[in-house]
PDB file of N, CA and C in Angstrom:
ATOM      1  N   UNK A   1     129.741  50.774 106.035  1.00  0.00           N
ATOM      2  CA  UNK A   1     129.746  51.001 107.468  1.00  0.00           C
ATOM      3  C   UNK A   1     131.036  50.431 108.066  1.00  0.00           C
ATOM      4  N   UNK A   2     131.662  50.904 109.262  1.00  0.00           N
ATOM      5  CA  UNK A   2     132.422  50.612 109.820  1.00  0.00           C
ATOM      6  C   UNK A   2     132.054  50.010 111.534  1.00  0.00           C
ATOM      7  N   UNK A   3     132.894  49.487 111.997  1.00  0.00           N
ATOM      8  CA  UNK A   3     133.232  49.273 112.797  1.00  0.00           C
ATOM      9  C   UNK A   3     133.845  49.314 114.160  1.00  0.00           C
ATOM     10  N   UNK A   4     133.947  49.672 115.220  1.00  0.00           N
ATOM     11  CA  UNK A   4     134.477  50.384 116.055  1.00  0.00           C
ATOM     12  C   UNK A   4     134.229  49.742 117.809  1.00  0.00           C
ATOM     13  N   UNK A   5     135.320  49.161 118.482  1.00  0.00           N
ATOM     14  CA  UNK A   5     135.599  48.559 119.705  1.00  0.00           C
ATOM     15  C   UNK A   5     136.317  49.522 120.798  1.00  0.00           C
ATOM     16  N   UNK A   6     135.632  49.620 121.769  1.00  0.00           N
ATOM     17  CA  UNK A   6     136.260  50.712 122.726  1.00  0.00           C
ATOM     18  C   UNK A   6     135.522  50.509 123.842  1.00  0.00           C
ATOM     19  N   UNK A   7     136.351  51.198 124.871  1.00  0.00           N
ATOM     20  CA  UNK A   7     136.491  50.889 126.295  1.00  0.00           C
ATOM     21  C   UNK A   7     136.800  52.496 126.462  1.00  0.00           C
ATOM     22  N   UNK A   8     135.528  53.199 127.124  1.00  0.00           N
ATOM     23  CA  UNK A   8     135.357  54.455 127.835  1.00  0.00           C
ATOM     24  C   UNK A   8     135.281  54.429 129.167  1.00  0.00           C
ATOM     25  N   UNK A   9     136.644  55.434 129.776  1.00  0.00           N
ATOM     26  CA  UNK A   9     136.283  55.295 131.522  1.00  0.00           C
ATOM     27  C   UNK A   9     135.460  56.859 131.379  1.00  0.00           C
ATOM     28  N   UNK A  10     134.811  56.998 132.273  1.00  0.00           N
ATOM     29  CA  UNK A  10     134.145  58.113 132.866  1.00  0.00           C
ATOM     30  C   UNK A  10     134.405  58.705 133.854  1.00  0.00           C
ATOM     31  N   UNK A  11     135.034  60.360 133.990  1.00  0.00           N
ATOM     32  CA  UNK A  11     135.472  60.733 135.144  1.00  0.00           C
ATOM     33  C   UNK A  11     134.165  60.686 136.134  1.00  0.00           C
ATOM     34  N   UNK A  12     134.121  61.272 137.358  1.00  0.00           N
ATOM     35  CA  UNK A  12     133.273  61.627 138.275  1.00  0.00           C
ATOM     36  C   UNK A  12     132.502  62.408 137.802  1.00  0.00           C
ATOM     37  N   UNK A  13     132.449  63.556 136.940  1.00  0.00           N
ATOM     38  CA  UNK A  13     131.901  64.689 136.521  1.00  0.00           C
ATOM     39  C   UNK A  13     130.872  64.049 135.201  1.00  0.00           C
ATOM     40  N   UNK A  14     131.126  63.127 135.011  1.00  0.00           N
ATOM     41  CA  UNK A  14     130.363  62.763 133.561  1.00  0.00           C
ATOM     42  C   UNK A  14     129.528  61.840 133.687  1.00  0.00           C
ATOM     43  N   UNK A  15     129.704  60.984 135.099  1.00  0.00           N
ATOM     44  CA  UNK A  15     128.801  59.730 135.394  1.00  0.00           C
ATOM     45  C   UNK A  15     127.025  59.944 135.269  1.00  0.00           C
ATOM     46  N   UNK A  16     126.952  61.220 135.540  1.00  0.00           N
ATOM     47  CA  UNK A  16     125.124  61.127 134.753  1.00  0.00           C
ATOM     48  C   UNK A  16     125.054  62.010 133.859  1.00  0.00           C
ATOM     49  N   UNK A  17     125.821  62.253 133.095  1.00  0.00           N
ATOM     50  CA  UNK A  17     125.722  62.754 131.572  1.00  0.00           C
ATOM     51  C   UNK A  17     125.783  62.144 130.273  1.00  0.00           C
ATOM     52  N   UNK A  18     124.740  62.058 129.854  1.00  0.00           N
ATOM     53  CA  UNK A  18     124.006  61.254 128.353  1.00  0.00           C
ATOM     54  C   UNK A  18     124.960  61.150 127.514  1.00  0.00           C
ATOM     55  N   UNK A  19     126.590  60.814 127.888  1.00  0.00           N
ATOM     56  CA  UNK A  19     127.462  60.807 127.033  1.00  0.00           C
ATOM     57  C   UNK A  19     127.263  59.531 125.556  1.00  0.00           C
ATOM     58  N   UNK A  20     126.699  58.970 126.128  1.00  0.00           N
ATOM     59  CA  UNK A  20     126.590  57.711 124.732  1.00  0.00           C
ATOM     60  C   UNK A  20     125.463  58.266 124.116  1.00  0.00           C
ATOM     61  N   UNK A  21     124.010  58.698 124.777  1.00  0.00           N
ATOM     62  CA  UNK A  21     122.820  58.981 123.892  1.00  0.00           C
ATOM     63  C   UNK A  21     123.627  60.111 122.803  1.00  0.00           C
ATOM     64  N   UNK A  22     124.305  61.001 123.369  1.00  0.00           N
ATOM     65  CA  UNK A  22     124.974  62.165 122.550  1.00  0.00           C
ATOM     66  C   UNK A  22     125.336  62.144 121.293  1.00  0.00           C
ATOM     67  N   UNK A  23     126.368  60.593 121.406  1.00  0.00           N
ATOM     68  CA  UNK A  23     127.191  60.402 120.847  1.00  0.00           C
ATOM     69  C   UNK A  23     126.302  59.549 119.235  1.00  0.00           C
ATOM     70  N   UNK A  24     125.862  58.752 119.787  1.00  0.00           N
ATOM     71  CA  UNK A  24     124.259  58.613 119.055  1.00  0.00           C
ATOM     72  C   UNK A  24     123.528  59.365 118.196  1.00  0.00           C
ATOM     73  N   UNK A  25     123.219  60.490 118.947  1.00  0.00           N
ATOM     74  CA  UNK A  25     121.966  61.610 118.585  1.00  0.00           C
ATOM     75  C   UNK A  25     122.967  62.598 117.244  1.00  0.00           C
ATOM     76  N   UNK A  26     124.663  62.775 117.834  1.00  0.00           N
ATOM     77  CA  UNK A  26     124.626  63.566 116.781  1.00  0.00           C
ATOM     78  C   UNK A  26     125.475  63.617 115.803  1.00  0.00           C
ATOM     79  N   UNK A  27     126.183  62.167 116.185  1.00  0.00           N
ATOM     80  CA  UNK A  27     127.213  61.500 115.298  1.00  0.00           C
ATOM     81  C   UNK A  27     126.116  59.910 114.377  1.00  0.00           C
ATOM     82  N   UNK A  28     125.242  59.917 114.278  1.00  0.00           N
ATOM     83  CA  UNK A  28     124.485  58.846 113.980  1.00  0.00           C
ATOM     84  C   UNK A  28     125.283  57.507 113.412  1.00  0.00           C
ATOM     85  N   UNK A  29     125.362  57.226 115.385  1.00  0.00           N
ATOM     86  CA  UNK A  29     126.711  56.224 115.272  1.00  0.00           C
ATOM     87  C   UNK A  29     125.694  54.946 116.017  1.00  0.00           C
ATOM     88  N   UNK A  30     125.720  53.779 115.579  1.00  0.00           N
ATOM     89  CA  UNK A  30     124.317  52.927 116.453  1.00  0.00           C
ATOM     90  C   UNK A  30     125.397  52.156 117.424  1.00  0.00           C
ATOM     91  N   UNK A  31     125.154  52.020 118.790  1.00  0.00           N
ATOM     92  CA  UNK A  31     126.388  51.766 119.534  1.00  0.00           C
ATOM     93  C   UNK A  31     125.387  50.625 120.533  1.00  0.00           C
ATOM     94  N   UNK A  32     126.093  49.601 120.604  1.00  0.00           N
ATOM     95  CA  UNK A  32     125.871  48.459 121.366  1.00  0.00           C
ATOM     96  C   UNK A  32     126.859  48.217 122.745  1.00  0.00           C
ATOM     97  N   UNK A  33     126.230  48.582 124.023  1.00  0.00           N
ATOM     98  CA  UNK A  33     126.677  48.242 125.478  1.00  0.00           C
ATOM     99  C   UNK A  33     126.950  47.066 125.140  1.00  0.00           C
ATOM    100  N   UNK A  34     128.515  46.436 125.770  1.00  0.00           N
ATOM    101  CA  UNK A  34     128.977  45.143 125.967  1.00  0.00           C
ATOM    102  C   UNK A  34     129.107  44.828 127.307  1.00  0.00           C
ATOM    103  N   UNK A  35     129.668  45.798 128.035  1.00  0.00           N
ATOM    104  CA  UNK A  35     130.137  45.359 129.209  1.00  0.00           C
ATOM    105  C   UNK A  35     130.205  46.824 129.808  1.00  0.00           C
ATOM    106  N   UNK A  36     129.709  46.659 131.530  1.00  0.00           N
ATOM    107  CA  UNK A  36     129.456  48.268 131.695  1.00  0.00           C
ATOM    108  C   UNK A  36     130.071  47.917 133.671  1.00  0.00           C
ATOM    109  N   UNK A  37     130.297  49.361 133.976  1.00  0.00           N
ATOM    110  CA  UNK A  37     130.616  48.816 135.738  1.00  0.00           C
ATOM    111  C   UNK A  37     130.634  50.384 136.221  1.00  0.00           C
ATOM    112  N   UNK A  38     129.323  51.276 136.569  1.00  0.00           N
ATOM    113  CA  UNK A  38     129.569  52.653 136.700  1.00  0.00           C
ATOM    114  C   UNK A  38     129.318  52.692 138.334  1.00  0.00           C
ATOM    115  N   UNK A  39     130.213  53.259 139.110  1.00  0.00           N
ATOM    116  CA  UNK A  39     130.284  53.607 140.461  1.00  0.00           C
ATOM    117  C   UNK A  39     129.914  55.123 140.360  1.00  0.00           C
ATOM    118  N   UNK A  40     130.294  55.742 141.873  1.00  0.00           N
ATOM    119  CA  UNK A  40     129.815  57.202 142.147  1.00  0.00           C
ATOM    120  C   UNK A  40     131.089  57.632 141.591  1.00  0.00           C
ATOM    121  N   UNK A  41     132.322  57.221 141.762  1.00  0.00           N
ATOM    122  CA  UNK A  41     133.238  58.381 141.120  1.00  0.00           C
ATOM    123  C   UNK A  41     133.838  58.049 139.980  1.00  0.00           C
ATOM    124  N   UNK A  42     133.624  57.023 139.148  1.00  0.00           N
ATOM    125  CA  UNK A  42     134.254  56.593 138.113  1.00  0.00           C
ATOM    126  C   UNK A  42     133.253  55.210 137.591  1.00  0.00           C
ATOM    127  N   UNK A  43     133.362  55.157 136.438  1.00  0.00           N
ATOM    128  CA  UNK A  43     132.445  54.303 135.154  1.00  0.00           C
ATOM    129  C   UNK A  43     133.240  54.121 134.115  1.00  0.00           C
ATOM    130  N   UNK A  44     132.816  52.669 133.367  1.00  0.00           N
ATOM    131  CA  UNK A  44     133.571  52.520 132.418  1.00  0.00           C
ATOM    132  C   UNK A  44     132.944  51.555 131.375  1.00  0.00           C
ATOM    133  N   UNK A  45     132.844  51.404 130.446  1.00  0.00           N
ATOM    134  CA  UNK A  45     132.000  51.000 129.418  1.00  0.00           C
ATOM    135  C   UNK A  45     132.840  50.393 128.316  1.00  0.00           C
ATOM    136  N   UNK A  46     132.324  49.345 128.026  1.00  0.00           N
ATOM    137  CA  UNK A  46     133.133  48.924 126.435  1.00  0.00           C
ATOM    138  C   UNK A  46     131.703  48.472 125.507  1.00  0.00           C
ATOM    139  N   UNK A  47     132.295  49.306 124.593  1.00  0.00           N
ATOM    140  CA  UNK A  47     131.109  49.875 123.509  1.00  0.00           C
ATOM    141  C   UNK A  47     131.157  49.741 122.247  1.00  0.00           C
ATOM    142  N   UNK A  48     130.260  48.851 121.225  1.00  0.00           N
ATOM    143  CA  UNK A  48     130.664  48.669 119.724  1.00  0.00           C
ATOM    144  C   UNK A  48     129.748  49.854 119.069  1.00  0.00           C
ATOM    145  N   UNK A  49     130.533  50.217 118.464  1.00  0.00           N
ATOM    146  CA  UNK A  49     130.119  51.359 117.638  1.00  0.00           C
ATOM    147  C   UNK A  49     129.620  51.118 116.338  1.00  0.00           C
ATOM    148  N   UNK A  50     128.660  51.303 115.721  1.00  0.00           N
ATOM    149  CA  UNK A  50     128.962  51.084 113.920  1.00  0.00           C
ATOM    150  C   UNK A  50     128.866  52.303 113.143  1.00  0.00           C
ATOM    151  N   UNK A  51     129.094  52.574 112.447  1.00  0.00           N
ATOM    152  CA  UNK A  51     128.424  53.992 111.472  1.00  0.00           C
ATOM    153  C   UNK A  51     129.539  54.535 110.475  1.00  0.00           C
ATOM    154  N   UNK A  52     129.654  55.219 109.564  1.00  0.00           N
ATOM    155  CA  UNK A  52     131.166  55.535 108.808  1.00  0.00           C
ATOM    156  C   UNK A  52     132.064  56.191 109.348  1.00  0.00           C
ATOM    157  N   UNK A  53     132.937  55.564 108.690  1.00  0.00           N
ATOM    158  CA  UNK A  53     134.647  56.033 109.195  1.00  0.00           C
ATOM    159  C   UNK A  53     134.203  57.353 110.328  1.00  0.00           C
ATOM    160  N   UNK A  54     133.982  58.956 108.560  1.00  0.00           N
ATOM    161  CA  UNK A  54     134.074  59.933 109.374  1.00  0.00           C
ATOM    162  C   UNK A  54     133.319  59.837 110.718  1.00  0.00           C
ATOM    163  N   UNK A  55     132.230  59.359 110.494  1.00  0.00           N
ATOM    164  CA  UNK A  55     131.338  59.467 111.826  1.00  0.00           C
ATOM    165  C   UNK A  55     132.194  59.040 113.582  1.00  0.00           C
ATOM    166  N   UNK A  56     132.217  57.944 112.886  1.00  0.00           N
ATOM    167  CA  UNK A  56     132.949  57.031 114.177  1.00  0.00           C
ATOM    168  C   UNK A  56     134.844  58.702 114.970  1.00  0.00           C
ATOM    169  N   UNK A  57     135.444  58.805 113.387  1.00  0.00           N
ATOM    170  CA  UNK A  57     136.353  59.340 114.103  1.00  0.00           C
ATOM    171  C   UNK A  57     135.875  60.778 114.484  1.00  0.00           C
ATOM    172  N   UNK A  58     134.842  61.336 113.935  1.00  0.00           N
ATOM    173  CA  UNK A  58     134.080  62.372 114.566  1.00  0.00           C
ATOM    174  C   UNK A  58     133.474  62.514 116.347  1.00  0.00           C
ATOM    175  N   UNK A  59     132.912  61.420 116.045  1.00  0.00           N
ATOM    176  CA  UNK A  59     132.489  60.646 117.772  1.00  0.00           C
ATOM    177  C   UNK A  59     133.557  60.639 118.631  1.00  0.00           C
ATOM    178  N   UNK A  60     134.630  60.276 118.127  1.00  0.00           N
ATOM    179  CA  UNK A  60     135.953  59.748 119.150  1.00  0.00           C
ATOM    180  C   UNK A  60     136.196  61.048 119.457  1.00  0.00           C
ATOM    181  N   UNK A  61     136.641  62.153 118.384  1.00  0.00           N
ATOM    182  CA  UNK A  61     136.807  63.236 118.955  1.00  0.00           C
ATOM    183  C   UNK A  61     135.812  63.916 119.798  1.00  0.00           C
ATOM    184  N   UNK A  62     134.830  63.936 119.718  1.00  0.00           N
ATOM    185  CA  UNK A  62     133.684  64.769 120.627  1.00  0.00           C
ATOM    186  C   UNK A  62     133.943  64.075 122.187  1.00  0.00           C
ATOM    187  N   UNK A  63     134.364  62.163 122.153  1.00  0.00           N
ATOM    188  CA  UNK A  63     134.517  62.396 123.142  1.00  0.00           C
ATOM    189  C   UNK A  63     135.888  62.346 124.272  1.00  0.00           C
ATOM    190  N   UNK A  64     136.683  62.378 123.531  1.00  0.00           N
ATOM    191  CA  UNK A  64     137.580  63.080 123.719  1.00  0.00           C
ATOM    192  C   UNK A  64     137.919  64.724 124.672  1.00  0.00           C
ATOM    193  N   UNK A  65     136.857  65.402 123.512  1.00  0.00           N
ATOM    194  CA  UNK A  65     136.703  67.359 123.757  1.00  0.00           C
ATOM    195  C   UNK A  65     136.062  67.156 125.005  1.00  0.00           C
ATOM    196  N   UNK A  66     134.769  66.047 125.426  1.00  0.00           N
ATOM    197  CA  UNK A  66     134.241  66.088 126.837  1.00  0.00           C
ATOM    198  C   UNK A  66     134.747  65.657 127.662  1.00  0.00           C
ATOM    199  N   UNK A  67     136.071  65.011 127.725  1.00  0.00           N
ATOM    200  CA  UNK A  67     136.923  63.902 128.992  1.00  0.00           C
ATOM    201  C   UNK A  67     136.640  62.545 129.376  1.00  0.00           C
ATOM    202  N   UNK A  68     135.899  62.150 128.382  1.00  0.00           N
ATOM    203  CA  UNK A  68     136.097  60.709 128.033  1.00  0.00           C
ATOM    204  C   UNK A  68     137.555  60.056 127.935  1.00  0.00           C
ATOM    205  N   UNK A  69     137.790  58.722 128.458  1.00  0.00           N
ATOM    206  CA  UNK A  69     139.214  58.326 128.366  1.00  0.00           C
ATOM    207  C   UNK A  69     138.595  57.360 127.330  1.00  0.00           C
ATOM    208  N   UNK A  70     139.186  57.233 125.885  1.00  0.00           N
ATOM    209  CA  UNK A  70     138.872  56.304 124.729  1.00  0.00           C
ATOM    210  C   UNK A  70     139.973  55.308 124.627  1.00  0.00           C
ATOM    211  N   UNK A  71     140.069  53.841 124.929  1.00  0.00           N
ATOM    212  CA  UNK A  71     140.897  52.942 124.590  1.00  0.00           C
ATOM    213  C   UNK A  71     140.350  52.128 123.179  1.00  0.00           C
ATOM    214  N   UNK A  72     141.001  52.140 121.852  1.00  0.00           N
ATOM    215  CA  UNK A  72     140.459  51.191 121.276  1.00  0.00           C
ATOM    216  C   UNK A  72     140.774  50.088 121.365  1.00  0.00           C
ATOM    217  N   UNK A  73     139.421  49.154 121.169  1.00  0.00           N
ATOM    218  CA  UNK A  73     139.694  47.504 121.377  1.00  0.00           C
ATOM    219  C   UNK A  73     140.036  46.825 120.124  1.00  0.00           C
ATOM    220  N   UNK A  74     140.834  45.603 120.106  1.00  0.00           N
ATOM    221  CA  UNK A  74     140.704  44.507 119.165  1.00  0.00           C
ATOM    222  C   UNK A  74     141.077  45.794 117.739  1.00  0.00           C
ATOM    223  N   UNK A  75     141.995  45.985 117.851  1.00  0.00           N
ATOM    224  CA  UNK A  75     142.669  46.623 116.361  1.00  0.00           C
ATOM    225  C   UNK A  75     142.338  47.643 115.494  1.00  0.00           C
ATOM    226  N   UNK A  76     141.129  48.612 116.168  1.00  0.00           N
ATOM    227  CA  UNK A  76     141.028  49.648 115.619  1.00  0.00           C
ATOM    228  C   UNK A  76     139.832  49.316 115.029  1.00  0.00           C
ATOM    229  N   UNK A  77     139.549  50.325 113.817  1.00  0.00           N
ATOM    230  CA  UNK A  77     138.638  50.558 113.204  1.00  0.00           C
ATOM    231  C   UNK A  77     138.509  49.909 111.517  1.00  0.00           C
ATOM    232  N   UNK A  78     137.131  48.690 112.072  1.00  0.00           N
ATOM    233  CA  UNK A  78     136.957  47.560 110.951  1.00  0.00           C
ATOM    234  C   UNK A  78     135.820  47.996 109.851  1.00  0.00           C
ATOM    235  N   UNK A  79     136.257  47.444 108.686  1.00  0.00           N
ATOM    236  CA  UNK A  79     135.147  47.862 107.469  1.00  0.00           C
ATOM    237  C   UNK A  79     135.557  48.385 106.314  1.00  0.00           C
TER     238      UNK A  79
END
């Protein structure tokens, strides 16, 4: 298993869309809320991820394709 530190902002358009359950449900990635601050036009989340490599860089891309802004934290991807 790997490892994975990130900080997702959320445009306006995505703030009530199940973007983490998603990411969850179909990348079977087990992801732990650290720190969260979602307003009406913008949200932002820093999120530990675990699950394999592919998975994790599978996830990044999906959210990516939806307009997720992905910063990774603390050096990338551990494991």
């Amino acid at each position: 298993m790997a490892k994975l530190r990130v900080k997702l902002t959320f445009p306006e358009e995505l703030i009530k869309e199940p973007v983490i359950y998603n990411l969850t449900k179909k990348f079977d990635i087990v992801t732990n809320i650290r720190r969260a601050n979602v307003e009406a036009k913008v949200g932002w989340v820093v999120l530990e991820m675990d699950a394999t490599e592919e998975a994790l860089k599978n996830g990044l891309r999906y959210l990516d394709e939806v307009g997720v802004q992905v910063e990774q934290l603390d050096g990338g991807l551990e494991g």
